[in-house]
C-alpha atoms as a PDB file:
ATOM      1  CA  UNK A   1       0.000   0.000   0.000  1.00  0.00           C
ATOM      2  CA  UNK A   2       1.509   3.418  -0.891  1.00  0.00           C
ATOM      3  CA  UNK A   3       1.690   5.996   1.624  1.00  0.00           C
ATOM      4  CA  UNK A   4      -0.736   8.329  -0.007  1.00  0.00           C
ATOM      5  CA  UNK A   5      -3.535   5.072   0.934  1.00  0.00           C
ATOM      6  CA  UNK A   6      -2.107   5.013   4.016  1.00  0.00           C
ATOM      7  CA  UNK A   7      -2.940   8.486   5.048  1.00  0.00           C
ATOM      8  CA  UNK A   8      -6.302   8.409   3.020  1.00  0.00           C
ATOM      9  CA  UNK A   9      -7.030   5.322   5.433  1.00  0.00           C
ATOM     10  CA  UNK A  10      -5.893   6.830   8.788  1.00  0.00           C
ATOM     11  CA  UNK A  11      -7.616  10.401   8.291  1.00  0.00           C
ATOM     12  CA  UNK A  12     -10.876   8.434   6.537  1.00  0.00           C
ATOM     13  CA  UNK A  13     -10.941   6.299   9.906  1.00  0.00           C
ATOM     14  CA  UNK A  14     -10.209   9.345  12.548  1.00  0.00           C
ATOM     15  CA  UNK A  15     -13.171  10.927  10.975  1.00  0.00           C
ATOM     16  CA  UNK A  16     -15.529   8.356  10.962  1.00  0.00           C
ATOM     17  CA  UNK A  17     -14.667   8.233  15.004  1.00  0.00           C
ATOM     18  CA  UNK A  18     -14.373  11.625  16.027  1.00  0.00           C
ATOM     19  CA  UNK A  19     -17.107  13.078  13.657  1.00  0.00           C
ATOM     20  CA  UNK A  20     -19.722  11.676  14.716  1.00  0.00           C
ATOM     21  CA  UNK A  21     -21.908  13.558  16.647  1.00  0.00           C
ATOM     22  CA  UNK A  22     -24.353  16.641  15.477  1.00  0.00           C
ATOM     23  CA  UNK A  23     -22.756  19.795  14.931  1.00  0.00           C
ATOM     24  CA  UNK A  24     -25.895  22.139  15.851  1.00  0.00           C
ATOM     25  CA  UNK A  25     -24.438  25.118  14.097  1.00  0.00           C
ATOM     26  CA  UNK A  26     -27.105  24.985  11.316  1.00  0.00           C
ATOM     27  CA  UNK A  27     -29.627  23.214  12.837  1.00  0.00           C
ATOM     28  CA  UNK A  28     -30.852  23.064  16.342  1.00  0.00           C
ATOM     29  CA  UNK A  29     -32.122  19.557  16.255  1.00  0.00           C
ATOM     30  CA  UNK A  30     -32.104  15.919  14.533  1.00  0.00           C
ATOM     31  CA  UNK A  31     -35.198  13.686  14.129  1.00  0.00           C
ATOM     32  CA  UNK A  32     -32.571  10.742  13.450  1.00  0.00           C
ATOM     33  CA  UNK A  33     -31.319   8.364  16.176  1.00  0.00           C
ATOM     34  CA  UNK A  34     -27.832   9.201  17.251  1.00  0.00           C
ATOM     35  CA  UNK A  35     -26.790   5.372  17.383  1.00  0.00           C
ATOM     36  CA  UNK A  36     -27.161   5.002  13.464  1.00  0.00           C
ATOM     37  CA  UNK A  37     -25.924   8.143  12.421  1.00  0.00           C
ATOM     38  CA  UNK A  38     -22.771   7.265  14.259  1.00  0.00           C
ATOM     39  CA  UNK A  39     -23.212   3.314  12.852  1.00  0.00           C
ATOM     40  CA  UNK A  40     -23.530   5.066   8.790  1.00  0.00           C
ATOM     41  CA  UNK A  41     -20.581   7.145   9.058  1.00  0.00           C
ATOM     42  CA  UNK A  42     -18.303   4.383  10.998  1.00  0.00           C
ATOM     43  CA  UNK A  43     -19.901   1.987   7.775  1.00  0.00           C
ATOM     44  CA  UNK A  44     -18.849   4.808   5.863  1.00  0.00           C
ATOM     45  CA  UNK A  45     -22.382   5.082   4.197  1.00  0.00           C
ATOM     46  CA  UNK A  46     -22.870   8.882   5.392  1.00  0.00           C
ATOM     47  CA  UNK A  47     -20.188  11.648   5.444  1.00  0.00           C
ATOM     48  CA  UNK A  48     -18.785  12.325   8.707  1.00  0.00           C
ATOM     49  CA  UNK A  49     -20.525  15.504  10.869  1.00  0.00           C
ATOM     50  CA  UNK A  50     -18.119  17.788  10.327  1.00  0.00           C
ATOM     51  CA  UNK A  51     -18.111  21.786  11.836  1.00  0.00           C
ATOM     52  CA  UNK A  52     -19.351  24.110   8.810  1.00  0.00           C
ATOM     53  CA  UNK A  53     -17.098  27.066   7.493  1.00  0.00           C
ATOM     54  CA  UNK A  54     -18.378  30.263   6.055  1.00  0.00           C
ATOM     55  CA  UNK A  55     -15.505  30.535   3.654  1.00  0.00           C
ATOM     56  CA  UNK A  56     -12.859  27.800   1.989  1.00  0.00           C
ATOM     57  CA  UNK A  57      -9.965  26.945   3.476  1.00  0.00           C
ATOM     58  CA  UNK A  58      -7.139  24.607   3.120  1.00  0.00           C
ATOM     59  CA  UNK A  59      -9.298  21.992   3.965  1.00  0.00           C
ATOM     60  CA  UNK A  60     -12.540  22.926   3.528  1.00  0.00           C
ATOM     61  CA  UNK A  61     -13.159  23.323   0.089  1.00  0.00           C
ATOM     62  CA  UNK A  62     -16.018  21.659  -0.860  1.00  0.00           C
ATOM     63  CA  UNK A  63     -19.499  23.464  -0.830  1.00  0.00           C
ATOM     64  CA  UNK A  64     -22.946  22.422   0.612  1.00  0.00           C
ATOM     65  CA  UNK A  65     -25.748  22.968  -2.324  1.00  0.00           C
ATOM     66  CA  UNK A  66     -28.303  24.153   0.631  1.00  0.00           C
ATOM     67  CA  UNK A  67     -26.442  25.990   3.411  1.00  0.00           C
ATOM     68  CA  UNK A  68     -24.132  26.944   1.283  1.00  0.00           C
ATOM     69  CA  UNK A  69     -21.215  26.126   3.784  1.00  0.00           C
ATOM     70  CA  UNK A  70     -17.617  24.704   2.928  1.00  0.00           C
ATOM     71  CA  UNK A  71     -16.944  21.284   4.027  1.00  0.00           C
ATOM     72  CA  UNK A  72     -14.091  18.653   4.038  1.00  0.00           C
ATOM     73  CA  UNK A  73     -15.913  16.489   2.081  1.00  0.00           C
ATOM     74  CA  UNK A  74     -19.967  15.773   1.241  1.00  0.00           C
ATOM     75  CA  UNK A  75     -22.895  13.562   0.427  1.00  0.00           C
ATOM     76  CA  UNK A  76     -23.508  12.966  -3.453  1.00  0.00           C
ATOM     77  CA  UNK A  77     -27.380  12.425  -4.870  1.00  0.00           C
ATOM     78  CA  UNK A  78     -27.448   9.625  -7.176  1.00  0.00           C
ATOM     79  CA  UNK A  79     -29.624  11.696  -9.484  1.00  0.00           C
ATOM     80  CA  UNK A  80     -28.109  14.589 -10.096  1.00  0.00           C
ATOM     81  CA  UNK A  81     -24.550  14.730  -8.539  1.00  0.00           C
ATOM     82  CA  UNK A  82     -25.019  17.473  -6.136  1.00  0.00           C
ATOM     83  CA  UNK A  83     -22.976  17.739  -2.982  1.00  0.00           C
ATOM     84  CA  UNK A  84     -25.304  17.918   0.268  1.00  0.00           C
ATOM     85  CA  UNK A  85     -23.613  18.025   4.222  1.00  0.00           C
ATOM     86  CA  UNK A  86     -24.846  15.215   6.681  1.00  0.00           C
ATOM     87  CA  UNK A  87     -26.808  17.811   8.834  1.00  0.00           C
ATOM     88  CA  UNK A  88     -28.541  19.092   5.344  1.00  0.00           C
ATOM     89  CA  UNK A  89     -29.292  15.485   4.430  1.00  0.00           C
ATOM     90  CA  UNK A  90     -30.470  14.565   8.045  1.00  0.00           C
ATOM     91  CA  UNK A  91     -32.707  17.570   8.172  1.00  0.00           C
ATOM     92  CA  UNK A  92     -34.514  16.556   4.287  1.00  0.00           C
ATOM     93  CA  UNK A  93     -35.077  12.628   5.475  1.00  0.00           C
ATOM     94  CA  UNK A  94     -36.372  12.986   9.048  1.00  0.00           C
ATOM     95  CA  UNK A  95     -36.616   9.191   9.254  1.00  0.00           C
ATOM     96  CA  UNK A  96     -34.027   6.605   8.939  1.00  0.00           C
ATOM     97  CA  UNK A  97     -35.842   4.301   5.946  1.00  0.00           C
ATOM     98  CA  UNK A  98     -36.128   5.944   2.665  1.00  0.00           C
ATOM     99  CA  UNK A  99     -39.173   5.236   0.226  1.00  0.00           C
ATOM    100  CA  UNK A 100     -39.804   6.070  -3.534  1.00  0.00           C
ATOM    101  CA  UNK A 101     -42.125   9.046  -2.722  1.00  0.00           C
ATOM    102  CA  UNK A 102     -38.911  10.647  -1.303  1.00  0.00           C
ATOM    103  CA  UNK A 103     -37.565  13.383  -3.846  1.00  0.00           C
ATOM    104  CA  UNK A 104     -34.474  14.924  -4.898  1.00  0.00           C
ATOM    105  CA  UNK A 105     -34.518  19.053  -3.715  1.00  0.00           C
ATOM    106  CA  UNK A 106     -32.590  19.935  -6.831  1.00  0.00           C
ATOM    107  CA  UNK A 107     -34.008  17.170 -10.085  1.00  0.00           C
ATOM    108  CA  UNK A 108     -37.219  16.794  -8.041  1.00  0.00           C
ATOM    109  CA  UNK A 109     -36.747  13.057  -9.179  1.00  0.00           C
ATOM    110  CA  UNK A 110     -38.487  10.414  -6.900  1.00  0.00           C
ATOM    111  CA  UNK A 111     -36.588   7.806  -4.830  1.00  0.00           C
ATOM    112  CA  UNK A 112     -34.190  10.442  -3.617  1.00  0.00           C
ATOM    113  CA  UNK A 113     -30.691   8.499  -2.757  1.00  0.00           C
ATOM    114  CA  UNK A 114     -27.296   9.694  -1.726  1.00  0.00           C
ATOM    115  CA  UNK A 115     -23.866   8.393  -1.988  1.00  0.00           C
ATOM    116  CA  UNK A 116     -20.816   9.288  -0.016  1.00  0.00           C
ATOM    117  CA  UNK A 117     -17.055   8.997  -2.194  1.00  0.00           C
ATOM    118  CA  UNK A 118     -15.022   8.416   0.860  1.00  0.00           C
ATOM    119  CA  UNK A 119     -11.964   8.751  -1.174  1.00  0.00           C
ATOM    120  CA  UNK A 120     -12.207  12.538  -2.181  1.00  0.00           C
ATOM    121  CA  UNK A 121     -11.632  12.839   1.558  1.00  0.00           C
ATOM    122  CA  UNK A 122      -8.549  13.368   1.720  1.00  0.00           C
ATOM    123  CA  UNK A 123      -7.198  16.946   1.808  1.00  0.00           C
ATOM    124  CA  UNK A 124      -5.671  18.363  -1.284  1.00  0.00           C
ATOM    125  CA  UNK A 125      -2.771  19.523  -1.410  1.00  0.00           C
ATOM    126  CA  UNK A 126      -2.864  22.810  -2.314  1.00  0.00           C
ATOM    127  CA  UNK A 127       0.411  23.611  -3.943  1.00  0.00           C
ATOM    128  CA  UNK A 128      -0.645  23.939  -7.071  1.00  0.00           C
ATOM    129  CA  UNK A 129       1.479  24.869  -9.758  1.00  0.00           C
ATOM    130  CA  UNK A 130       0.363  28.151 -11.408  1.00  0.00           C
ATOM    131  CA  UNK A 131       0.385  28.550 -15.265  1.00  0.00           C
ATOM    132  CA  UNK A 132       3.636  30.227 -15.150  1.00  0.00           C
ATOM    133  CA  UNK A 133       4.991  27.770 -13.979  1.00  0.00           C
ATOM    134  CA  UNK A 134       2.965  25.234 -16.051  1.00  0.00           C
ATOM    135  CA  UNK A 135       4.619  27.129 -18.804  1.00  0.00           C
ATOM    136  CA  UNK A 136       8.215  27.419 -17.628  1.00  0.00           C
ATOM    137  CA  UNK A 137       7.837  23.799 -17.411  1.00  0.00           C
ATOM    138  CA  UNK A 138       6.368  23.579 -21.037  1.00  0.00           C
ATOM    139  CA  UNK A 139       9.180  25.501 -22.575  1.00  0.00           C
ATOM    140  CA  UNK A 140      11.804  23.427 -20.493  1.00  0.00           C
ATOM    141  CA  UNK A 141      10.634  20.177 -22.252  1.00  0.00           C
ATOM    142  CA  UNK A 142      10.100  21.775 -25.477  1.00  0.00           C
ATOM    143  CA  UNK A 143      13.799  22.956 -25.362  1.00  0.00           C
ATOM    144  CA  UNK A 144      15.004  19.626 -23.896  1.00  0.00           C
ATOM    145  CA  UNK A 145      12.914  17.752 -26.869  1.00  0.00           C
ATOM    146  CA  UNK A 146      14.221  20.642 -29.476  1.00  0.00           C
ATOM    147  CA  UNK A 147      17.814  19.928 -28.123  1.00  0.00           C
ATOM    148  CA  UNK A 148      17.872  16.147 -28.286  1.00  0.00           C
ATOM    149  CA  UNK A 149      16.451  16.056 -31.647  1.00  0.00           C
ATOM    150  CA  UNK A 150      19.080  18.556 -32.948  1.00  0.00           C
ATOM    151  CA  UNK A 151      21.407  16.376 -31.352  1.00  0.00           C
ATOM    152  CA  UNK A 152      19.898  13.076 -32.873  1.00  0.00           C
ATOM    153  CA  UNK A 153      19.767  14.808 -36.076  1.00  0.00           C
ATOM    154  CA  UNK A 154      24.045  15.695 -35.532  1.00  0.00           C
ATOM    155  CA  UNK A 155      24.485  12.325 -34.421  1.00  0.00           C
ATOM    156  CA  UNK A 156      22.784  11.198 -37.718  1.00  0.00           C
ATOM    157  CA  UNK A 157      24.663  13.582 -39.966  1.00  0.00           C
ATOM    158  CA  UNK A 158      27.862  12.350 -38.409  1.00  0.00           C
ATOM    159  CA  UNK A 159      27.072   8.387 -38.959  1.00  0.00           C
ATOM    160  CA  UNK A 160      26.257   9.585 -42.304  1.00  0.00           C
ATOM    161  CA  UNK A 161      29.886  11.561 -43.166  1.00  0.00           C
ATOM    162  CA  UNK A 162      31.666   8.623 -41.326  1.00  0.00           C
ATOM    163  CA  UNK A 163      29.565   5.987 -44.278  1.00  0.00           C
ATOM    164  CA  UNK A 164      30.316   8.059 -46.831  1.00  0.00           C
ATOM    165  CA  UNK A 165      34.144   8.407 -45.807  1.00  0.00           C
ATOM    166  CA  UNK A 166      34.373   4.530 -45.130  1.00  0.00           C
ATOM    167  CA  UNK A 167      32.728   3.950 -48.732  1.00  0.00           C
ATOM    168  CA  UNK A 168      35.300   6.217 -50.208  1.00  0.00           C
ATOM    169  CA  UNK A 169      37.768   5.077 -48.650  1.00  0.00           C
ATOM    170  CA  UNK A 170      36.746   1.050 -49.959  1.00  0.00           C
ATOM    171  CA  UNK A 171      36.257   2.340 -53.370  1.00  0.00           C
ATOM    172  CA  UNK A 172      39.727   3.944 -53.208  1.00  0.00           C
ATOM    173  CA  UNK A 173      41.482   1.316 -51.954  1.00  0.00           C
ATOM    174  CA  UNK A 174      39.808  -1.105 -54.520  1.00  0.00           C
ATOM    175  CA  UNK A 175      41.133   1.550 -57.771  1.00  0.00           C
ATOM    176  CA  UNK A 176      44.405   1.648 -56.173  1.00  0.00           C
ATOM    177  CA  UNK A 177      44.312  -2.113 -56.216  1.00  0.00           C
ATOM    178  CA  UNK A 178      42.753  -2.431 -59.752  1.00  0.00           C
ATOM    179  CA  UNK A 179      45.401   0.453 -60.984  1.00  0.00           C
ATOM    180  CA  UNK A 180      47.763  -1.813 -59.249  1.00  0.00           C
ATOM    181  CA  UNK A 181      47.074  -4.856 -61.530  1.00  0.00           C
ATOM    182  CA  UNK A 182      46.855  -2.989 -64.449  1.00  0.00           C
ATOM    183  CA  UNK A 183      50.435  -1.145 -63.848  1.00  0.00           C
ATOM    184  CA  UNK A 184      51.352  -4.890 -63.423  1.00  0.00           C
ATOM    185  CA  UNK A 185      49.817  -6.538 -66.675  1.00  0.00           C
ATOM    186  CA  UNK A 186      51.305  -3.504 -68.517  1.00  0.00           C
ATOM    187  CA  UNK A 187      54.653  -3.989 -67.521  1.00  0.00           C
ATOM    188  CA  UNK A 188      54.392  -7.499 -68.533  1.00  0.00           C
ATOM    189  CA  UNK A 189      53.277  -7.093 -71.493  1.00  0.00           C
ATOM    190  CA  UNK A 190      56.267  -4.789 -71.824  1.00  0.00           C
ATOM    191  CA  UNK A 191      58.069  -7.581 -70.638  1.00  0.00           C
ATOM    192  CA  UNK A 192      56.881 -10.115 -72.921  1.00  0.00           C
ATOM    193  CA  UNK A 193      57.093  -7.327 -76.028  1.00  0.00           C
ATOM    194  CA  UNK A 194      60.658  -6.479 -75.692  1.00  0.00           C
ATOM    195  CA  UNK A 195      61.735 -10.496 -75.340  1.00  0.00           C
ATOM    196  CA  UNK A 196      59.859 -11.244 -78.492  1.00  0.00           C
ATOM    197  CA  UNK A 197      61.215  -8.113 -79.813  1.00  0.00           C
ATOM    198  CA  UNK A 198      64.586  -9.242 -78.563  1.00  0.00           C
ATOM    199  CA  UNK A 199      64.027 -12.874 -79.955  1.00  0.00           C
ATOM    200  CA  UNK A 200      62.684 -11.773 -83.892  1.00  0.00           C
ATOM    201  CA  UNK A 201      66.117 -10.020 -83.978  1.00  0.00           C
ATOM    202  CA  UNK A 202      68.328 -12.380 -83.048  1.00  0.00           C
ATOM    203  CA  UNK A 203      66.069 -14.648 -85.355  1.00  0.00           C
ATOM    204  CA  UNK A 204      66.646 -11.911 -88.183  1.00  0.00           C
ATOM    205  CA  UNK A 205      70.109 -12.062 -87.225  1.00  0.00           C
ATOM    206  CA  UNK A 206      70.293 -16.291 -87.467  1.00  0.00           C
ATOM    207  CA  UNK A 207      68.605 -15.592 -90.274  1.00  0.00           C
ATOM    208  CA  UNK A 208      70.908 -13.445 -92.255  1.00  0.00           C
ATOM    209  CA  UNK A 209      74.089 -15.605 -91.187  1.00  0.00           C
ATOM    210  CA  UNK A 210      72.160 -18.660 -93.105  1.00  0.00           C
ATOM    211  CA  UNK A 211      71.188 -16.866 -95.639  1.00  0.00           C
ATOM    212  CA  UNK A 212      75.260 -15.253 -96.094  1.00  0.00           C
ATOM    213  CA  UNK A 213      76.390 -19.431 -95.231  1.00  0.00           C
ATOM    214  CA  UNK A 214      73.877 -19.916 -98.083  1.00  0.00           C
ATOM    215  CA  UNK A 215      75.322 -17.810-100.361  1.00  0.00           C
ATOM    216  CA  UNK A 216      78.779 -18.672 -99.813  1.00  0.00           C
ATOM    217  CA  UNK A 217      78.278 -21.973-100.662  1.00  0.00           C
ATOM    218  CA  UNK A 218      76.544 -21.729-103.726  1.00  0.00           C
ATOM    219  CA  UNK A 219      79.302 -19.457-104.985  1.00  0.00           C
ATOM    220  CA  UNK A 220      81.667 -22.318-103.988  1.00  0.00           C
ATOM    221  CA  UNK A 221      79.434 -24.695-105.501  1.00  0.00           C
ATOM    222  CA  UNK A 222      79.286 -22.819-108.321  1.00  0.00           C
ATOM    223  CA  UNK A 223      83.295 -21.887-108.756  1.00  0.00           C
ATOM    224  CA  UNK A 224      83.949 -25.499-108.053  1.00  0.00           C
ATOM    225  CA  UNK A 225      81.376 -26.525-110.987  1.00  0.00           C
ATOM    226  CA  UNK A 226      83.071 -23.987-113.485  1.00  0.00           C
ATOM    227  CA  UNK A 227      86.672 -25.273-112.678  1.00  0.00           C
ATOM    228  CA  UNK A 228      85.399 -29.125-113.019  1.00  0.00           C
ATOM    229  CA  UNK A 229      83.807 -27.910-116.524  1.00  0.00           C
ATOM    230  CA  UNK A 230      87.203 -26.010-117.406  1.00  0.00           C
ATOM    231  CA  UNK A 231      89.159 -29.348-116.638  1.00  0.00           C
ATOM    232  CA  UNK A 232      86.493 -31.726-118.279  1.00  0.00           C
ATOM    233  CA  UNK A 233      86.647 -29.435-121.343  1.00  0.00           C
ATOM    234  CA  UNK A 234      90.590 -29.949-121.931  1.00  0.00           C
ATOM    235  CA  UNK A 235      90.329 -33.612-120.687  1.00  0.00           C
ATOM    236  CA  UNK A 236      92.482 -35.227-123.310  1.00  0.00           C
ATOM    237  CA  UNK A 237      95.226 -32.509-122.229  1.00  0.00           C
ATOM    238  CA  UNK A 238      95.297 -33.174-118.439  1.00  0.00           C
ATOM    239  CA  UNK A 239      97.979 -34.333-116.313  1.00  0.00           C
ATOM    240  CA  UNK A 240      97.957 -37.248-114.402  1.00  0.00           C
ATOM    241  CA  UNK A 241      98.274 -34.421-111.618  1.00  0.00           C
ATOM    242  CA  UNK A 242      95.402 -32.166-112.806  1.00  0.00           C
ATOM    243  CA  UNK A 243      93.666 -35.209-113.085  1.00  0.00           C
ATOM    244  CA  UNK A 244      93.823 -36.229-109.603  1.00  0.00           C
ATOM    245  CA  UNK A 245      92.193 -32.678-108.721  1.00  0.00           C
ATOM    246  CA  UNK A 246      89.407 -33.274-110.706  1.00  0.00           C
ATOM    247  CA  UNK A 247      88.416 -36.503-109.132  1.00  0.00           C
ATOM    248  CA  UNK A 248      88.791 -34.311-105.554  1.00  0.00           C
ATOM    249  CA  UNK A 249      86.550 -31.625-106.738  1.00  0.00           C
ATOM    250  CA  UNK A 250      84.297 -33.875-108.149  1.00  0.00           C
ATOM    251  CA  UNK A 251      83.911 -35.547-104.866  1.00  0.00           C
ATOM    252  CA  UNK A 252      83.109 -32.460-103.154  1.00  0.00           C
ATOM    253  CA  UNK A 253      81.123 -31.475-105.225  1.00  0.00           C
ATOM    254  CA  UNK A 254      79.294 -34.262-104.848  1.00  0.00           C
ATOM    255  CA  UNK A 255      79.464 -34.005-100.786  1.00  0.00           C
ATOM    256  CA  UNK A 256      77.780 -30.792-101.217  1.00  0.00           C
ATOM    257  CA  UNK A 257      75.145 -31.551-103.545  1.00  0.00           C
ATOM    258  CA  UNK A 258      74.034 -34.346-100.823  1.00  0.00           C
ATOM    259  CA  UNK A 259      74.467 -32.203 -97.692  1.00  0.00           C
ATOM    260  CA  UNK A 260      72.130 -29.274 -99.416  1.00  0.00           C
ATOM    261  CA  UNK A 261      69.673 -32.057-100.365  1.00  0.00           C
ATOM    262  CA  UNK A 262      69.622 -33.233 -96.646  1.00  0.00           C
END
């Protein structure tokens, strides 16, 4: 139980106990029995008899709809919701038992009733904040709420910048890398063009030594041919020694002719 029960329950019960008895400031006498007011308020069926006041006070702040006085709390008609004191209510039912042909003084409706709220007994408490205040207050949590939103909105914008700086920073890192690779490919292909390059020249050069081997040997081929014609052509006037040199260049020619052909 909180502690604002706790004090609704203690002042409710000191009421009902030492509020019991009639007042007589309003009215001189009650047609009721003493024993059953006391036995509706302790049931807490009636509103305890408490001492009228002309004006409101701390405590006193509710008003009687027929004297007109301030009380610390009242009676409520179930017809038309209209606060009425004990002594006011005691005074409009002079007998305990209530019948049908009983009617409201304000509605006039039949089967007049009350009801007594023992909850909106308890004091107020009457430090009530004034509108200034209500305001000041207002502007304070308008200016807190302005202020965190610009500050979820900088938060934002920073999360943002940092995304944006992280994505750069990816894409950059993956030209570097791509400029990287390509740097690479092109110097090997560089590489690879200045071997070939390197190679078709030394070819060229392999090439043109063949070609000059080539040529030499036809011309020898061809000198040796004319010299075995010259010596065939004066064959009845040959030496035996002259003779001899034919058969050697005839043999090499003929070692020629079958190296070419392989």
């Amino acid at each position: 139980m909180s502690t604002s029960r706790r004090k609704l329950k203690k002042y409710i019960s000191s009421c009902c106990v030492t509020h019991t008895e009639p007042t007589y400031e309003i009215y001189d006498e009650i047609h009721w029995n003493c024993n059953f007011v006391k036995n509706q308020i302790k049931k807490k069926k009636l509103a305890p008899l408490f001492f009228p006041e002309e004006n409101s006070t701390k405590y006193a702040n509710f008003t009687c709809s027929i004297c007109y006085n301030y009380f610390p709390i009242l009676n409520k008609t179930h017809c038309c919701n209209k606060g009425i004191c004990s002594e006011c209510y005691l005074q409009i039912q002079p007998k305990p038992t209530t019948s049908s042909k009983d009617r409201c003084p304000f509605c006039r409706q039949n089967n007049f009733k009350i009801k007594y709220n023992f909850r909106e007994a308890m004091p107020k408490n009457n430090k009530k904040k004034t509108n200034k205040q209500q305001e000041q207050k207002e502007k304070v949590k308008l200016a807190r709420k302005k202020e965190r939103e610009l500050f979820e909105t900088q938060i934002q914008k920073i999360k943002e910048k940092l995304l944006l700086q992280r994505e750069t920073e990816l894409k950059k890192g993956l030209y570097d890398q791509e400029l990287k690779k390509l740097q690479e490919k092109e110097k090997l292909r560089e590489k690879n063009k200045s071997i070939f390059l390197l190679q078709k020249k030394q070819q060229e050069q392999i090439d043109q030594e063949n070609n000059q081997i080539k040529q030499n040997q036809q011309s020898e081929t061809q000198s040796i041919s004319e010299r075995i014609q010259r010596l065939m052509s004066n064959m009845e006037n040959l030496s035996t020694e002259q003779r001899v040199q034919l058969d050697d260049l005839m043999l090499q020619q003929v070692l020629r002719l079958s190296l070419e052909q392989n």
